[in-house]
PDB file of N, CA and C in Angstrom:
ATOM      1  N   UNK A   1      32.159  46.148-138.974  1.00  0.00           N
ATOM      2  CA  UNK A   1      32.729  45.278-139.994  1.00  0.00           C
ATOM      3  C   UNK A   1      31.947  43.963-139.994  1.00  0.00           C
ATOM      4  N   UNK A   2      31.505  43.869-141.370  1.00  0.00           N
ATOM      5  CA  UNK A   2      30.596  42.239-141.083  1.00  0.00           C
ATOM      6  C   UNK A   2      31.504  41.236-140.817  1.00  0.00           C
ATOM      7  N   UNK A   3      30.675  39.884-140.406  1.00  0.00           N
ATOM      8  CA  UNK A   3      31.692  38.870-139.913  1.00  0.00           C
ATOM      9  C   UNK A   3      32.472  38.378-140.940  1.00  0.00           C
ATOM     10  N   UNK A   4      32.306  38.228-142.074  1.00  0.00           N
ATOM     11  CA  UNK A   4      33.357  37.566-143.088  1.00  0.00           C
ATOM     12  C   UNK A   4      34.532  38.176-143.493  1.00  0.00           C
ATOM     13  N   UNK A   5      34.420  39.349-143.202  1.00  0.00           N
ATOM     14  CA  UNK A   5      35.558  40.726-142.979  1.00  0.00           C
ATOM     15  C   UNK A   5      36.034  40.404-142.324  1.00  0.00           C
ATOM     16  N   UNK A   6      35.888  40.521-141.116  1.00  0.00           N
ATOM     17  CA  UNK A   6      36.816  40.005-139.965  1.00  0.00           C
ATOM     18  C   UNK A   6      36.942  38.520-139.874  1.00  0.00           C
ATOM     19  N   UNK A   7      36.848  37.778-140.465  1.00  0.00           N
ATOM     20  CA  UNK A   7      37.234  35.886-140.469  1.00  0.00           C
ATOM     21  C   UNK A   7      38.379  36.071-141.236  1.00  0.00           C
ATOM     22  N   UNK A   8      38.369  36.988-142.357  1.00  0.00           N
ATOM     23  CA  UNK A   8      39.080  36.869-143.701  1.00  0.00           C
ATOM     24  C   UNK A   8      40.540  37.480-142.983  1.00  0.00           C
ATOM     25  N   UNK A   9      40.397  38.925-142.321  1.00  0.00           N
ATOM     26  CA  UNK A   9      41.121  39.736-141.629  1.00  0.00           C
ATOM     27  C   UNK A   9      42.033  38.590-140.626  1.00  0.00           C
ATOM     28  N   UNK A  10      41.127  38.021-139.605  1.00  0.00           N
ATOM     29  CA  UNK A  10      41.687  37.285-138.876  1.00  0.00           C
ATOM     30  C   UNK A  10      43.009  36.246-138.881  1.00  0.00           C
ATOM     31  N   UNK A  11      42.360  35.585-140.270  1.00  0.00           N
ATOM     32  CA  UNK A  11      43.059  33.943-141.211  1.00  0.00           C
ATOM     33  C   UNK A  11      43.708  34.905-141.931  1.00  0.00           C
ATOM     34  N   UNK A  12      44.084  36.069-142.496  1.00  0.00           N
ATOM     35  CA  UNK A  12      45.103  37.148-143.118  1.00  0.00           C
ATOM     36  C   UNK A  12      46.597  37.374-141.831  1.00  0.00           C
ATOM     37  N   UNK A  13      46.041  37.586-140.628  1.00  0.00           N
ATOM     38  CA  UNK A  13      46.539  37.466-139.740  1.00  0.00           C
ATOM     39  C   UNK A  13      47.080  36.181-139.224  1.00  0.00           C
ATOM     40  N   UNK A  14      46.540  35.133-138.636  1.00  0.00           N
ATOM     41  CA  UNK A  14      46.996  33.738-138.960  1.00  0.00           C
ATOM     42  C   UNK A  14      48.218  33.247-139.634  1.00  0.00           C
ATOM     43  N   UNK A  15      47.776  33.869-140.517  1.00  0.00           N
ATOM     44  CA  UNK A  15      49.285  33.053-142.428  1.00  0.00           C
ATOM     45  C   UNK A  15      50.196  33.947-141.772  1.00  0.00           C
ATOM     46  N   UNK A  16      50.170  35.347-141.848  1.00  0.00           N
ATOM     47  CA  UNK A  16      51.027  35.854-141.606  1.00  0.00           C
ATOM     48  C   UNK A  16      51.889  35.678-140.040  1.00  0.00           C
ATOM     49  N   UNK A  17      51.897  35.367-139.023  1.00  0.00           N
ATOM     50  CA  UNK A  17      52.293  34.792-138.258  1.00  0.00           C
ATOM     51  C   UNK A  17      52.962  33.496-138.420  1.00  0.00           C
ATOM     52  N   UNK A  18      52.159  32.338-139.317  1.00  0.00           N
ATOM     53  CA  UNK A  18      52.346  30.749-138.853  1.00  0.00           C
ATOM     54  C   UNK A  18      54.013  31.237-140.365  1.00  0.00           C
ATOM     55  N   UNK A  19      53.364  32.199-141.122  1.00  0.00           N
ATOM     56  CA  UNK A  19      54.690  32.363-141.883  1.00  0.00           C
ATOM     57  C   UNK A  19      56.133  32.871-141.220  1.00  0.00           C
ATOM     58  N   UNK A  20      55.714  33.884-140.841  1.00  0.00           N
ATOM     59  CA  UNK A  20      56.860  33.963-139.586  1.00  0.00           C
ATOM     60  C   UNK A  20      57.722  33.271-138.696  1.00  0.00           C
ATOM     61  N   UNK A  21      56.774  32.452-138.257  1.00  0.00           N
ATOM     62  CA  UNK A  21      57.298  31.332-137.341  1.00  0.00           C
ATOM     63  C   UNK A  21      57.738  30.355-138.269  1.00  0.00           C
ATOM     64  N   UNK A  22      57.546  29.911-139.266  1.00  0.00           N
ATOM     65  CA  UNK A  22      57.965  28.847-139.989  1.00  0.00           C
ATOM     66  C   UNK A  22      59.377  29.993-140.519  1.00  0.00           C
ATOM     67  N   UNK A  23      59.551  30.844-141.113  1.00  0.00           N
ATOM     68  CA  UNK A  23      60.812  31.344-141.522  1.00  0.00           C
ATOM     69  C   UNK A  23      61.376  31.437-140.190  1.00  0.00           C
ATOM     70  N   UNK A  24      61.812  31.764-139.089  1.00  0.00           N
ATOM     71  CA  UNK A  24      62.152  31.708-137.915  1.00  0.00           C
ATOM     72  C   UNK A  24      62.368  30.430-137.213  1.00  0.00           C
ATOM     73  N   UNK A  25      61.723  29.423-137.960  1.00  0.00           N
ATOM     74  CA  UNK A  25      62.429  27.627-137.406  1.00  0.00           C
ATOM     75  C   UNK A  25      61.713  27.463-136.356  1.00  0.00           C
ATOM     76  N   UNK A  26      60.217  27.918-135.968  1.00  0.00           N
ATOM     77  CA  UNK A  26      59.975  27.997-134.642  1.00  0.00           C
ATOM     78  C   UNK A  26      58.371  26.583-135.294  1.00  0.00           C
ATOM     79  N   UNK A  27      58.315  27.294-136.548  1.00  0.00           N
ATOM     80  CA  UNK A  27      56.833  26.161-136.992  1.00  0.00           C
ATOM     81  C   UNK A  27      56.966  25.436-137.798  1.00  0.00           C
ATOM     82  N   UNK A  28      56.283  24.174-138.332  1.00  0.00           N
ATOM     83  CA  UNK A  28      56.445  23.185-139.331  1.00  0.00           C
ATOM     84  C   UNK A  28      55.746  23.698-140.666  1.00  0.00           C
ATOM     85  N   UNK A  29      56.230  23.206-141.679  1.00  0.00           N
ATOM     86  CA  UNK A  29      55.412  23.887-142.817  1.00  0.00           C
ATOM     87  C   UNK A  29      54.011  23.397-142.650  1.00  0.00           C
ATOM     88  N   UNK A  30      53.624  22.338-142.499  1.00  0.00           N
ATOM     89  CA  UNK A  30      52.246  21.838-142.313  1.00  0.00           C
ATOM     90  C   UNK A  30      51.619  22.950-141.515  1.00  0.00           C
ATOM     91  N   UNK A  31      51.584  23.640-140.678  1.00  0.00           N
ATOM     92  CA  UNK A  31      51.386  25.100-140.453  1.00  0.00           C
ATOM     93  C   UNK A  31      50.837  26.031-140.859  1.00  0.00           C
ATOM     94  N   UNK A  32      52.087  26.208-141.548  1.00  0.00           N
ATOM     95  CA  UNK A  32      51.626  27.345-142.687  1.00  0.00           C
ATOM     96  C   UNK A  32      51.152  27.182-143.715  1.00  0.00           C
ATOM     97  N   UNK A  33      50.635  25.435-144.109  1.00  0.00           N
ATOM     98  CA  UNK A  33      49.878  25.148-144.881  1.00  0.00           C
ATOM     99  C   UNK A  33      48.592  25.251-144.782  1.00  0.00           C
ATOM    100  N   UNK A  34      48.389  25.288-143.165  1.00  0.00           N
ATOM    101  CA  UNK A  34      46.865  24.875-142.724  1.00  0.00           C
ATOM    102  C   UNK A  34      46.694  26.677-142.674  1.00  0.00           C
ATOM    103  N   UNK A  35      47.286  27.480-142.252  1.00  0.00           N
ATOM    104  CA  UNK A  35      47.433  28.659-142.239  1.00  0.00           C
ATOM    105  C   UNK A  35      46.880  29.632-143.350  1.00  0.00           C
ATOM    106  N   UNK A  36      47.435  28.758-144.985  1.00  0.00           N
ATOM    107  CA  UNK A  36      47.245  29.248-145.947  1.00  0.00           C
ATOM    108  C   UNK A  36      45.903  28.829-146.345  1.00  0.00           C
ATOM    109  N   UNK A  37      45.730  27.411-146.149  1.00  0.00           N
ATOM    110  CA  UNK A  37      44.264  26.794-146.598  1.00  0.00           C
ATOM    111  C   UNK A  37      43.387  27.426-145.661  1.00  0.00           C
ATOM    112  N   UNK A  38      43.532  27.504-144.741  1.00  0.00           N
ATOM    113  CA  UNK A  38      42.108  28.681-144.111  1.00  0.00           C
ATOM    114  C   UNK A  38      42.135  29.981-144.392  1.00  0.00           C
ATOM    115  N   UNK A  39      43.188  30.911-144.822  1.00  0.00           N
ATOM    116  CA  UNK A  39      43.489  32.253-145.334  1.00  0.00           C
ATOM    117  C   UNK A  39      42.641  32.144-146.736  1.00  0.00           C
ATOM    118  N   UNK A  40      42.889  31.288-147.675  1.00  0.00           N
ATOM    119  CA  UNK A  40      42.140  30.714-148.680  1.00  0.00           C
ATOM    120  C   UNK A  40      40.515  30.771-148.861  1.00  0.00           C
ATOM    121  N   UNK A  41      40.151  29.944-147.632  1.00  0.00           N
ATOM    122  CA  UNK A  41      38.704  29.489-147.921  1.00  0.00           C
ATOM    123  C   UNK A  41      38.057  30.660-147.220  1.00  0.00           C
ATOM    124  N   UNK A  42      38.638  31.102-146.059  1.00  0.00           N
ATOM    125  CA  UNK A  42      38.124  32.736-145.820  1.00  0.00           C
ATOM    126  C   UNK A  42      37.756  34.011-146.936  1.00  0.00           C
ATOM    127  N   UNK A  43      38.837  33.822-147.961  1.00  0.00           N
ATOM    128  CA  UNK A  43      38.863  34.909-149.541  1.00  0.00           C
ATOM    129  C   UNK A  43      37.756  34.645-150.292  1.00  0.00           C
ATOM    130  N   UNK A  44      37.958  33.054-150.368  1.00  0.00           N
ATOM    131  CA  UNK A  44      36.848  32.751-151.318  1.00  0.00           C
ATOM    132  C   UNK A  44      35.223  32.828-150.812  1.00  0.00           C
ATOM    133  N   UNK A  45      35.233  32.147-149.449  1.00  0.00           N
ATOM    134  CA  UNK A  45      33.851  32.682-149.115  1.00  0.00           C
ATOM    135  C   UNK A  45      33.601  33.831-148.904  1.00  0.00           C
ATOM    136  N   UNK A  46      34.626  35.350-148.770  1.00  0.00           N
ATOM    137  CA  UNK A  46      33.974  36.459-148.958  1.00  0.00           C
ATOM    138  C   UNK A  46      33.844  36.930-150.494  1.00  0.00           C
ATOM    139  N   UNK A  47      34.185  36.460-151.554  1.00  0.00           N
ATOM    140  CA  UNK A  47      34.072  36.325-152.578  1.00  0.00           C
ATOM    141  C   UNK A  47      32.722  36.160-153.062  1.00  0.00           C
ATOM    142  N   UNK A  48      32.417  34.468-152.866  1.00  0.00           N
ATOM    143  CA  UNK A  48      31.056  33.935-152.670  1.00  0.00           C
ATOM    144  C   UNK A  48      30.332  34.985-152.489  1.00  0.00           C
ATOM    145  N   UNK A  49      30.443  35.513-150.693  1.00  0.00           N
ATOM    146  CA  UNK A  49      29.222  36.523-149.860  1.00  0.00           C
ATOM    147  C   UNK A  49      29.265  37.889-151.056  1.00  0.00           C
ATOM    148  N   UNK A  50      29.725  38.595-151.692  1.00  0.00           N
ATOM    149  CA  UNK A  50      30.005  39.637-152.422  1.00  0.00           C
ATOM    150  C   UNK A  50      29.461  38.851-153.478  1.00  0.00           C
ATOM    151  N   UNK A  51      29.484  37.895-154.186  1.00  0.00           N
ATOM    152  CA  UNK A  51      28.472  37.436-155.965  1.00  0.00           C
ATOM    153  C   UNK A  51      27.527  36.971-155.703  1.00  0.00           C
ATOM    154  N   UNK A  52      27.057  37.131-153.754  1.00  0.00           N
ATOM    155  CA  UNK A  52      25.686  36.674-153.951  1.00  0.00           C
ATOM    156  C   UNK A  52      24.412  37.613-153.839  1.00  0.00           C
ATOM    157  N   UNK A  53      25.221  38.777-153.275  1.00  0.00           N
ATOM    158  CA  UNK A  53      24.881  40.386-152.830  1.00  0.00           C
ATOM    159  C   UNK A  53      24.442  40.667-154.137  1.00  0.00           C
ATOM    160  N   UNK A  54      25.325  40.977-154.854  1.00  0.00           N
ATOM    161  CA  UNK A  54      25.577  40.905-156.610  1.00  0.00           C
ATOM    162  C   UNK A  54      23.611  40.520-157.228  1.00  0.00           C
ATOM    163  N   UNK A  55      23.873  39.006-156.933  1.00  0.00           N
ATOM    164  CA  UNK A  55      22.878  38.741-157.631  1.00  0.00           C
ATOM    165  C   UNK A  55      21.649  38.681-156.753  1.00  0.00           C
ATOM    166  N   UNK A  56      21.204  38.970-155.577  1.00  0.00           N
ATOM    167  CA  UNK A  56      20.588  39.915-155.003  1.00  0.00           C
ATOM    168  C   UNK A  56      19.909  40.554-155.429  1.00  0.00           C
ATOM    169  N   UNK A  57      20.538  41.692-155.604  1.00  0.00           N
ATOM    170  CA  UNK A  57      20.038  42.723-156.550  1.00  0.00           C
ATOM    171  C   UNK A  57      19.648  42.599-157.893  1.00  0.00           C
ATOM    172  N   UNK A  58      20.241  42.236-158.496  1.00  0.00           N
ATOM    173  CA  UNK A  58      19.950  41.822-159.868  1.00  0.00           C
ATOM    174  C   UNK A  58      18.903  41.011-159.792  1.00  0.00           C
ATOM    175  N   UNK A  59      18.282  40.026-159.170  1.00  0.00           N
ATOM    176  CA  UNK A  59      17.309  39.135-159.472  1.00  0.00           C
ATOM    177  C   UNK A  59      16.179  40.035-159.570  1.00  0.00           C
ATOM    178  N   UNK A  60      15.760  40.482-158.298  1.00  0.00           N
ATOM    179  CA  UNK A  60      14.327  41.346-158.380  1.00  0.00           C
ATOM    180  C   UNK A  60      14.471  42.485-159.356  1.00  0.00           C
ATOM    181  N   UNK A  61      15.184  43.272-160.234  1.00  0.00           N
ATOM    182  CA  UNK A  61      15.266  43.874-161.380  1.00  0.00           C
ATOM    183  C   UNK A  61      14.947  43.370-162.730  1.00  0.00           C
ATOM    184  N   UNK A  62      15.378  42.185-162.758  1.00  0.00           N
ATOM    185  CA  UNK A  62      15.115  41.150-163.990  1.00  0.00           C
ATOM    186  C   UNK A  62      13.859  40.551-163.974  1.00  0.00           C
ATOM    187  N   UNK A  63      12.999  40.483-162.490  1.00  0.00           N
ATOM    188  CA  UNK A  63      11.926  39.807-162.497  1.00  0.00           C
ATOM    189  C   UNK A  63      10.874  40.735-162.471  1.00  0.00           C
ATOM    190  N   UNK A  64      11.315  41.957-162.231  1.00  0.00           N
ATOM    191  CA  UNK A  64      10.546  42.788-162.180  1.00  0.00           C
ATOM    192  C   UNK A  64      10.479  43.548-164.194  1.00  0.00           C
ATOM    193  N   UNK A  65      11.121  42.959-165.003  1.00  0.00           N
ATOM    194  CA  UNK A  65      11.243  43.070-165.992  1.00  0.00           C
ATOM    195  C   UNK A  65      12.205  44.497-166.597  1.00  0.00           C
ATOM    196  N   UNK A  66      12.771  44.835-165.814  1.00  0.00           N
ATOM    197  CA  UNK A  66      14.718  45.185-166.469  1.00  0.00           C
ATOM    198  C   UNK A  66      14.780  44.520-166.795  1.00  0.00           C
ATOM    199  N   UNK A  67      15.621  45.552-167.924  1.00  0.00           N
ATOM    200  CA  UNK A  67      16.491  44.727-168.968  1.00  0.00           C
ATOM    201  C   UNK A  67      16.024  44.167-170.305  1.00  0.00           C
ATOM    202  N   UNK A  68      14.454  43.802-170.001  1.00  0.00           N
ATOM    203  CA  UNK A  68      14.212  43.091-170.898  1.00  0.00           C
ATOM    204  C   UNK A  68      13.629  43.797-172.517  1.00  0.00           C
ATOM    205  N   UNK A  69      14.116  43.489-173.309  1.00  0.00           N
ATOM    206  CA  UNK A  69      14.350  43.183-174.923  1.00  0.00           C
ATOM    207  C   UNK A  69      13.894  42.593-175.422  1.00  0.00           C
ATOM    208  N   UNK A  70      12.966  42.828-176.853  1.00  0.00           N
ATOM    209  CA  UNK A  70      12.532  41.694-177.513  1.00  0.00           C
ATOM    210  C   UNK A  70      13.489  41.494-178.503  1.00  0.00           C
ATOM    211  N   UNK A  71      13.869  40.321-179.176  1.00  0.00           N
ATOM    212  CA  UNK A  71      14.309  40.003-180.272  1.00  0.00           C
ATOM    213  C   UNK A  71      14.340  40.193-181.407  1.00  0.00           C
ATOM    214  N   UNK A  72      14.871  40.456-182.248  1.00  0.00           N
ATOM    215  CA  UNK A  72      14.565  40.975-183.459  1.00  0.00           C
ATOM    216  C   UNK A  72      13.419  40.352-184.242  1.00  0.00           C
ATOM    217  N   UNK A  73      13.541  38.788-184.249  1.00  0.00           N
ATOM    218  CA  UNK A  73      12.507  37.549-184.674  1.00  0.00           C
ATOM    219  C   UNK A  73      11.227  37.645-184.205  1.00  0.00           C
ATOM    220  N   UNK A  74      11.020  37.918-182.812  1.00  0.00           N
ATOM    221  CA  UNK A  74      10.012  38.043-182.217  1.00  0.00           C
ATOM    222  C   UNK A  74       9.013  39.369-182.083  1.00  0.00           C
ATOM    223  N   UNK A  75      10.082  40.247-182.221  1.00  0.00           N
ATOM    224  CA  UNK A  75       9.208  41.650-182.961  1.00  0.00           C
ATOM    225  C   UNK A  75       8.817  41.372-184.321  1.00  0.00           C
ATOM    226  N   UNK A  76       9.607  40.632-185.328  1.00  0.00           N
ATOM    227  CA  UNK A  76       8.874  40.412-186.206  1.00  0.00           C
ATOM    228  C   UNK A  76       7.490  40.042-186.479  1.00  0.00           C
ATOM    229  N   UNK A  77       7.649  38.791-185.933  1.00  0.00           N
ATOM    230  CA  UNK A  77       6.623  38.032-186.100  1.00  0.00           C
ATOM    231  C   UNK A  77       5.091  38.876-185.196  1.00  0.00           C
ATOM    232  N   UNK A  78       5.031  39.231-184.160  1.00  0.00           N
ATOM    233  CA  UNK A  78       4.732  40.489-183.151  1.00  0.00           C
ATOM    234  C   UNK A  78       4.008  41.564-184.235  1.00  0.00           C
ATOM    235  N   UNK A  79       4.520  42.410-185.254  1.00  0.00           N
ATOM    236  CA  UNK A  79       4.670  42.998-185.901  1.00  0.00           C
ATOM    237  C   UNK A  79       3.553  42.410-187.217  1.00  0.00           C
ATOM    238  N   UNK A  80       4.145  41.064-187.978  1.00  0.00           N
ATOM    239  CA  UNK A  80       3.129  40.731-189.003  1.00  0.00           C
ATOM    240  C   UNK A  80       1.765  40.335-188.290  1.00  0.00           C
ATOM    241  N   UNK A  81       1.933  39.694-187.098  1.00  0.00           N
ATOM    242  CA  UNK A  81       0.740  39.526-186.461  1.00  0.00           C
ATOM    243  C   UNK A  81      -0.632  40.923-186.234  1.00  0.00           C
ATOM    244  N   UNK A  82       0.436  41.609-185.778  1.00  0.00           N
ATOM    245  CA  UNK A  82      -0.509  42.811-186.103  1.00  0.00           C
ATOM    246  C   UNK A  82      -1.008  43.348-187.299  1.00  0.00           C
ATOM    247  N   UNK A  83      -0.505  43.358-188.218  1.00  0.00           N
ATOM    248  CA  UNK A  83      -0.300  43.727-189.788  1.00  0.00           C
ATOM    249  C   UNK A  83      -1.753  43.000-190.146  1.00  0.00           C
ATOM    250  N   UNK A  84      -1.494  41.556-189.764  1.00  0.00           N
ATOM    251  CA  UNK A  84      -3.088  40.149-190.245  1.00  0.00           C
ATOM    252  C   UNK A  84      -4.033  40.705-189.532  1.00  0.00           C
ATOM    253  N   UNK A  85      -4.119  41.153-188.203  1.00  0.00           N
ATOM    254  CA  UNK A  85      -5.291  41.028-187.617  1.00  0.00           C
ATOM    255  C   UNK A  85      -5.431  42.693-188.131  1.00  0.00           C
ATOM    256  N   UNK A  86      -5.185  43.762-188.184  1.00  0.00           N
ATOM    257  CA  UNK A  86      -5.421  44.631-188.809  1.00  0.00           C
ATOM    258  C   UNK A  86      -6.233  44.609-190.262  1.00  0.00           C
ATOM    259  N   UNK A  87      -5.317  44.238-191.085  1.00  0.00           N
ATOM    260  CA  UNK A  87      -6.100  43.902-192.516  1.00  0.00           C
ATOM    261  C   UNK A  87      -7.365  43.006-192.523  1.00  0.00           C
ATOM    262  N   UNK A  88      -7.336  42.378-191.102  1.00  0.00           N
ATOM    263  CA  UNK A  88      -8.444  40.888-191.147  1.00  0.00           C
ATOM    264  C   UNK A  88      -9.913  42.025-190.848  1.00  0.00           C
ATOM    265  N   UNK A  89      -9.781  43.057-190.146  1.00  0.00           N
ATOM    266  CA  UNK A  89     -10.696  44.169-189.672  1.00  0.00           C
ATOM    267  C   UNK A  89     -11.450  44.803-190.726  1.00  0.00           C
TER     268      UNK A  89
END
Protein backbone atom coordinates (compact mmCIF):
# COMPACT_ATOMS: atom_id res chain seq x y z
CA UNK A 1 0.00 0.00 0.00
CA UNK A 2 1.67 3.36 -0.94
CA UNK A 3 2.28 5.80 1.81
CA UNK A 4 -0.61 8.22 1.21
CA UNK A 5 -2.94 5.17 1.49
CA UNK A 6 -1.95 4.42 4.60
CA UNK A 7 -1.65 8.31 6.07
CA UNK A 8 -5.22 8.69 4.69
CA UNK A 9 -6.20 5.07 6.30
CA UNK A 10 -4.44 6.04 9.44
CA UNK A 11 -6.14 9.95 10.00
CA UNK A 12 -9.57 7.74 8.80
CA UNK A 13 -8.73 5.89 11.87
CA UNK A 14 -7.78 8.87 14.09
CA UNK A 15 -11.46 10.82 13.46
CA UNK A 16 -12.94 7.81 14.06
CA UNK A 17 -11.68 7.23 17.52
CA UNK A 18 -11.17 11.12 18.68
CA UNK A 19 -15.15 10.80 17.51
CA UNK A 20 -15.80 8.21 19.83
CA UNK A 21 -14.21 9.57 22.62
CA UNK A 22 -15.75 12.90 22.19
CA UNK A 23 -19.42 11.11 22.02
CA UNK A 24 -18.37 9.12 25.17
CA UNK A 25 -17.37 12.55 27.22
CA UNK A 26 -13.91 11.21 27.40
CA UNK A 27 -12.48 14.10 24.51
CA UNK A 28 -12.92 17.82 23.80
CA UNK A 29 -14.36 18.77 20.53
CA UNK A 30 -11.16 20.63 19.64
CA UNK A 31 -10.12 16.96 19.12
CA UNK A 32 -12.14 15.88 16.92
CA UNK A 33 -11.62 18.94 15.15
CA UNK A 34 -7.95 18.47 14.80
CA UNK A 35 -8.94 14.82 14.06
CA UNK A 36 -11.15 15.91 11.22
CA UNK A 37 -8.69 18.61 9.81
CA UNK A 38 -5.97 16.00 9.42
CA UNK A 39 -8.56 13.22 8.12
CA UNK A 40 -9.18 16.15 5.58
CA UNK A 41 -5.80 17.17 4.38
CA UNK A 42 -4.83 13.39 4.21
CA UNK A 43 -8.11 12.99 1.35
CA UNK A 44 -7.13 15.85 -0.32
CA UNK A 45 -3.50 15.18 -0.70
CA UNK A 46 -4.34 11.71 -1.94
CA UNK A 47 -6.55 13.38 -4.28
CA UNK A 48 -3.75 15.79 -5.35
CA UNK A 49 -1.24 12.39 -5.59
CA UNK A 50 -4.07 10.64 -8.00
CA UNK A 51 -4.51 14.26 -10.53
CA UNK A 52 -0.99 14.28 -10.65
CA UNK A 53 -0.53 10.52 -11.80
CA UNK A 54 -3.44 11.64 -14.11
CA UNK A 55 -1.49 14.22 -15.70
CA UNK A 56 1.58 12.20 -15.81
CA UNK A 57 0.45 10.39 -18.26
CA UNK A 58 -1.27 12.64 -20.22
CA UNK A 59 1.61 15.08 -20.62
CA UNK A 60 4.06 12.84 -22.60
CA UNK A 61 0.98 11.79 -24.99
CA UNK A 62 0.14 15.38 -25.82
CA UNK A 63 3.79 16.18 -26.33
CA UNK A 64 4.38 13.46 -28.11
CA UNK A 65 1.50 14.80 -30.35
CA UNK A 66 -1.93 12.85 -29.27
CA UNK A 67 -4.69 14.21 -29.66
CA UNK A 68 -3.72 16.68 -31.79
CA UNK A 69 -6.26 18.33 -34.45
CA UNK A 70 -6.07 20.92 -36.80
CA UNK A 71 -8.71 23.50 -36.90
CA UNK A 72 -11.03 23.98 -39.25
CA UNK A 73 -9.40 27.74 -40.09
CA UNK A 74 -6.12 26.42 -40.20
CA UNK A 75 -6.76 23.56 -42.57
CA UNK A 76 -8.16 26.10 -44.50
CA UNK A 77 -5.83 28.36 -44.96
CA UNK A 78 -3.16 25.02 -45.09
CA UNK A 79 -5.32 23.95 -47.94
CA UNK A 80 -5.48 27.44 -50.15
CA UNK A 81 -1.85 27.61 -49.50
CA UNK A 82 -1.41 24.59 -51.28
CA UNK A 83 -3.98 25.34 -53.99
CA UNK A 84 -1.31 28.96 -54.71
CA UNK A 85 1.76 27.20 -54.67
CA UNK A 86 0.34 24.49 -56.91
CA UNK A 87 -1.19 26.79 -59.57
CA UNK A 88 2.11 29.09 -59.00
CA UNK A 89 3.99 25.67 -60.66
Amino acid sequence: MPLIKKIAAISEQYYDLAQARYRGGTDRFLTLLDAQRTLYAAQRQRVTDMLAKQSNLITPYKVLGGGWRETSAVAQRSLRYQNDVASCA
